[in-house]
C-alpha atoms as a PDB file:
ATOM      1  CA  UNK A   1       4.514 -11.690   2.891  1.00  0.00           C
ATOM      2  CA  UNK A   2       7.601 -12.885   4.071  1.00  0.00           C
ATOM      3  CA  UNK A   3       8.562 -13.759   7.677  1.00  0.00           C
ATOM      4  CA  UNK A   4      10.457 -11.504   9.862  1.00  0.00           C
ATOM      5  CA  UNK A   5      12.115 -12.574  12.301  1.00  0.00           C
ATOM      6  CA  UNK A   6      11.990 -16.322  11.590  1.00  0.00           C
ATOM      7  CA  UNK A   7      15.256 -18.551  11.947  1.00  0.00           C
ATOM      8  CA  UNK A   8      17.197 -19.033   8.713  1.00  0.00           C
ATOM      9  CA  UNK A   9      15.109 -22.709   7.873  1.00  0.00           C
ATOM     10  CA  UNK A  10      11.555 -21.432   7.922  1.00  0.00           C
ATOM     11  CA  UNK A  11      12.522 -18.087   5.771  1.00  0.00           C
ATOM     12  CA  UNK A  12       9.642 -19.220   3.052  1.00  0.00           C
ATOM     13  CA  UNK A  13       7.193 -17.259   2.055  1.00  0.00           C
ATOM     14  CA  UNK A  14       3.653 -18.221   4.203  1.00  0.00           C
ATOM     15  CA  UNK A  15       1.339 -15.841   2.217  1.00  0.00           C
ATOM     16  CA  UNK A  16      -1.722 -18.394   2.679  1.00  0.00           C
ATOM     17  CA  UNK A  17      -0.904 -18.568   6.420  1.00  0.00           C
ATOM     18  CA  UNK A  18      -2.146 -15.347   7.435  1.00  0.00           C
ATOM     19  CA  UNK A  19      -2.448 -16.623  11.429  1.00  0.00           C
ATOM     20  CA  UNK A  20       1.142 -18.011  11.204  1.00  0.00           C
ATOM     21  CA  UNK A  21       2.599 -14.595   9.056  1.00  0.00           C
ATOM     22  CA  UNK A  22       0.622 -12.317  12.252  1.00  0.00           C
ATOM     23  CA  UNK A  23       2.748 -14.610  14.521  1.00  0.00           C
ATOM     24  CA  UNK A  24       6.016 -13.394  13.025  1.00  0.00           C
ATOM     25  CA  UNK A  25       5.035 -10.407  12.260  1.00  0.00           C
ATOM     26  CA  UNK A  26       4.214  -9.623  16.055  1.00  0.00           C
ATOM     27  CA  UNK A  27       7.458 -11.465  16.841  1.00  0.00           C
ATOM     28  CA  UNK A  28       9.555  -9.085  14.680  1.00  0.00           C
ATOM     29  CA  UNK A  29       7.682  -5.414  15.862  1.00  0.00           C
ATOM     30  CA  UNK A  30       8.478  -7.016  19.897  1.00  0.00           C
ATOM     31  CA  UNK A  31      12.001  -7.230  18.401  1.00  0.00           C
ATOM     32  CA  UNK A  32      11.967  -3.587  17.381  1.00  0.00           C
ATOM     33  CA  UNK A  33      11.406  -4.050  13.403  1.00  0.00           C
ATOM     34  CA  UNK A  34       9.738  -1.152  12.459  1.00  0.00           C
ATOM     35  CA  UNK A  35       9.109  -2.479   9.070  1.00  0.00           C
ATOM     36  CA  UNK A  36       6.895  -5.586  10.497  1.00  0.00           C
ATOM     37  CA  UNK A  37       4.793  -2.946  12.155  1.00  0.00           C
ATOM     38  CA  UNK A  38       3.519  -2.171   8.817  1.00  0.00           C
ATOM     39  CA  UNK A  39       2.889  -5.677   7.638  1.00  0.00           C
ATOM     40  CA  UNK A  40       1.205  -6.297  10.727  1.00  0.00           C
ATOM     41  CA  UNK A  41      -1.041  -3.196  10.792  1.00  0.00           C
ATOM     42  CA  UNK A  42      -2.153  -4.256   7.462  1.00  0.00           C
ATOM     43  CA  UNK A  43      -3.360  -7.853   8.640  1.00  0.00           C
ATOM     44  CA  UNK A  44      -5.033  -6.352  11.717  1.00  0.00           C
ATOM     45  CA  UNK A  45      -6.245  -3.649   9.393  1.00  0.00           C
ATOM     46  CA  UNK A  46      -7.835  -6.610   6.696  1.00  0.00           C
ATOM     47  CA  UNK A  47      -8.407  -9.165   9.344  1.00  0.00           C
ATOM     48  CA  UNK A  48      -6.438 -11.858   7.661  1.00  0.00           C
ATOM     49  CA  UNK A  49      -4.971 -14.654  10.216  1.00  0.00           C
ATOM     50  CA  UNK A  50      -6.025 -11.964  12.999  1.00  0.00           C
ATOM     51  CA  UNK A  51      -9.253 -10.176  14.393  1.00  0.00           C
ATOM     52  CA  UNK A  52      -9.878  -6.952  12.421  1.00  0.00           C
ATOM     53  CA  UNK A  53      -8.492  -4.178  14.660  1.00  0.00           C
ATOM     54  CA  UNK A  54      -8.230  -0.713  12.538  1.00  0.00           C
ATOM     55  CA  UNK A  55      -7.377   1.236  15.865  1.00  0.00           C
ATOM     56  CA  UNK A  56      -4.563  -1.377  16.505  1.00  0.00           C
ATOM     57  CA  UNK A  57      -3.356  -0.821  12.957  1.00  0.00           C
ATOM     58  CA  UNK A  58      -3.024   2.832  12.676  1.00  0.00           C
ATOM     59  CA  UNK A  59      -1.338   2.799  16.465  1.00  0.00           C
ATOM     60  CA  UNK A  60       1.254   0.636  14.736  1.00  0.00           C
ATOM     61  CA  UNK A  61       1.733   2.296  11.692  1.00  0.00           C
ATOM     62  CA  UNK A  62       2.249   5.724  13.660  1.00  0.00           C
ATOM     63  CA  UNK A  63       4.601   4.202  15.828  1.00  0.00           C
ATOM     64  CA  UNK A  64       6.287   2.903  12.235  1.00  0.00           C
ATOM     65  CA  UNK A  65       6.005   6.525  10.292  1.00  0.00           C
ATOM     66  CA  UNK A  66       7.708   7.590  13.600  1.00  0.00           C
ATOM     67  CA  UNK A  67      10.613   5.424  12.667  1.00  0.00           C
ATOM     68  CA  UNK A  68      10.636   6.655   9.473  1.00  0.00           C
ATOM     69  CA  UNK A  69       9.108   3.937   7.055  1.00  0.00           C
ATOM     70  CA  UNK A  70       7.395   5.573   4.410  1.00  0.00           C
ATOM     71  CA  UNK A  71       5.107   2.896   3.811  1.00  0.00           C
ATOM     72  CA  UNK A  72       3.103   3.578   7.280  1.00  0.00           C
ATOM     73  CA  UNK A  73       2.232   7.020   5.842  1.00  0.00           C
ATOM     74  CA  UNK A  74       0.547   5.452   2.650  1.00  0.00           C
ATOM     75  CA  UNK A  75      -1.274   2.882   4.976  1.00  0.00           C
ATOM     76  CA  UNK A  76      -2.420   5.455   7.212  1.00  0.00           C
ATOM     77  CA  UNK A  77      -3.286   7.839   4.597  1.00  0.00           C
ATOM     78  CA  UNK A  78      -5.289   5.216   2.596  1.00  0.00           C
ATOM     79  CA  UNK A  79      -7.229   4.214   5.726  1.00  0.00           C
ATOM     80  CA  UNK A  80      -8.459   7.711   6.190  1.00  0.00           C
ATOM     81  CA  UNK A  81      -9.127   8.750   2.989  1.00  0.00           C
ATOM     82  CA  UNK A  82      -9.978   5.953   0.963  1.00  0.00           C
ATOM     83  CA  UNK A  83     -11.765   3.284   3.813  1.00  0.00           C
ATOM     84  CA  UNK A  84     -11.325   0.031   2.753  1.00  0.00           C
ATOM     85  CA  UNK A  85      -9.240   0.602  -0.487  1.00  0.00           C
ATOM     86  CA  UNK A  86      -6.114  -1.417   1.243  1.00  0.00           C
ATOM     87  CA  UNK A  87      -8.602  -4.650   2.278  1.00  0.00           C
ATOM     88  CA  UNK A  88      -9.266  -4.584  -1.724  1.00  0.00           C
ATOM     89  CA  UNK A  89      -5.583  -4.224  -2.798  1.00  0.00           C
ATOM     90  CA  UNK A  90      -4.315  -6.565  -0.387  1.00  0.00           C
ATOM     91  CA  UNK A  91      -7.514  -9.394  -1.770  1.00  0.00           C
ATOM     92  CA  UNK A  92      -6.306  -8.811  -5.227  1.00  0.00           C
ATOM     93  CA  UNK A  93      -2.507  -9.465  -4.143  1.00  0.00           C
ATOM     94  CA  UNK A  94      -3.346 -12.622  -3.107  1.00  0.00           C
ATOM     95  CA  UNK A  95      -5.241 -13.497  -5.960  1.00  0.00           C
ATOM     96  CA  UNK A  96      -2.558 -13.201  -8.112  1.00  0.00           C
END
């Protein structure tokens, strides 16, 4: 994860923060960043740093496949089709 939106000194990567990452993340889609609506669909989508919210996540990854980020479709389409494969990729990411 990295951290949209943040000023130029905290630009470091929080990836154990997962409360702190939702923060920016949320700060970044308010700003417009249609990329952040991805990375914050998939924290509301895995519950990590946030309540679990799958409704919340697909809203925002729509509004982000809307914008044109490619990413929201694979999101979206892994959601439907394969329930709970992203929870599992994104718990192995952070393993490593």
């Amino acid at each position: 994860w990295g951290s949209p939106g943040a000023a130029e000194a905290e630009l470091q990567p929080i990836s154990k923060d997962g409360k702190r990452a939702a923060g920016y993340y949320r700060d970044a889609v308010d700003a417009g960043h249609a990329k952040a609506m991805v990375n914050l669909g998939i924290l509301l989508y895995t519950g990590t740093g946030v309540e679990k919210d799958a409704a919340a996540a697909a809203e925002l990854w729509r509004a982000a496949l809307e914008e044109g980020v490619q990413q929201a479709d694979f999101c979206l389409k892994n959601m439907e089709e394969r329930p709970g494969e992203l929870t599992n990729m994104f718990e192995n990411h952070q393993q490593s």
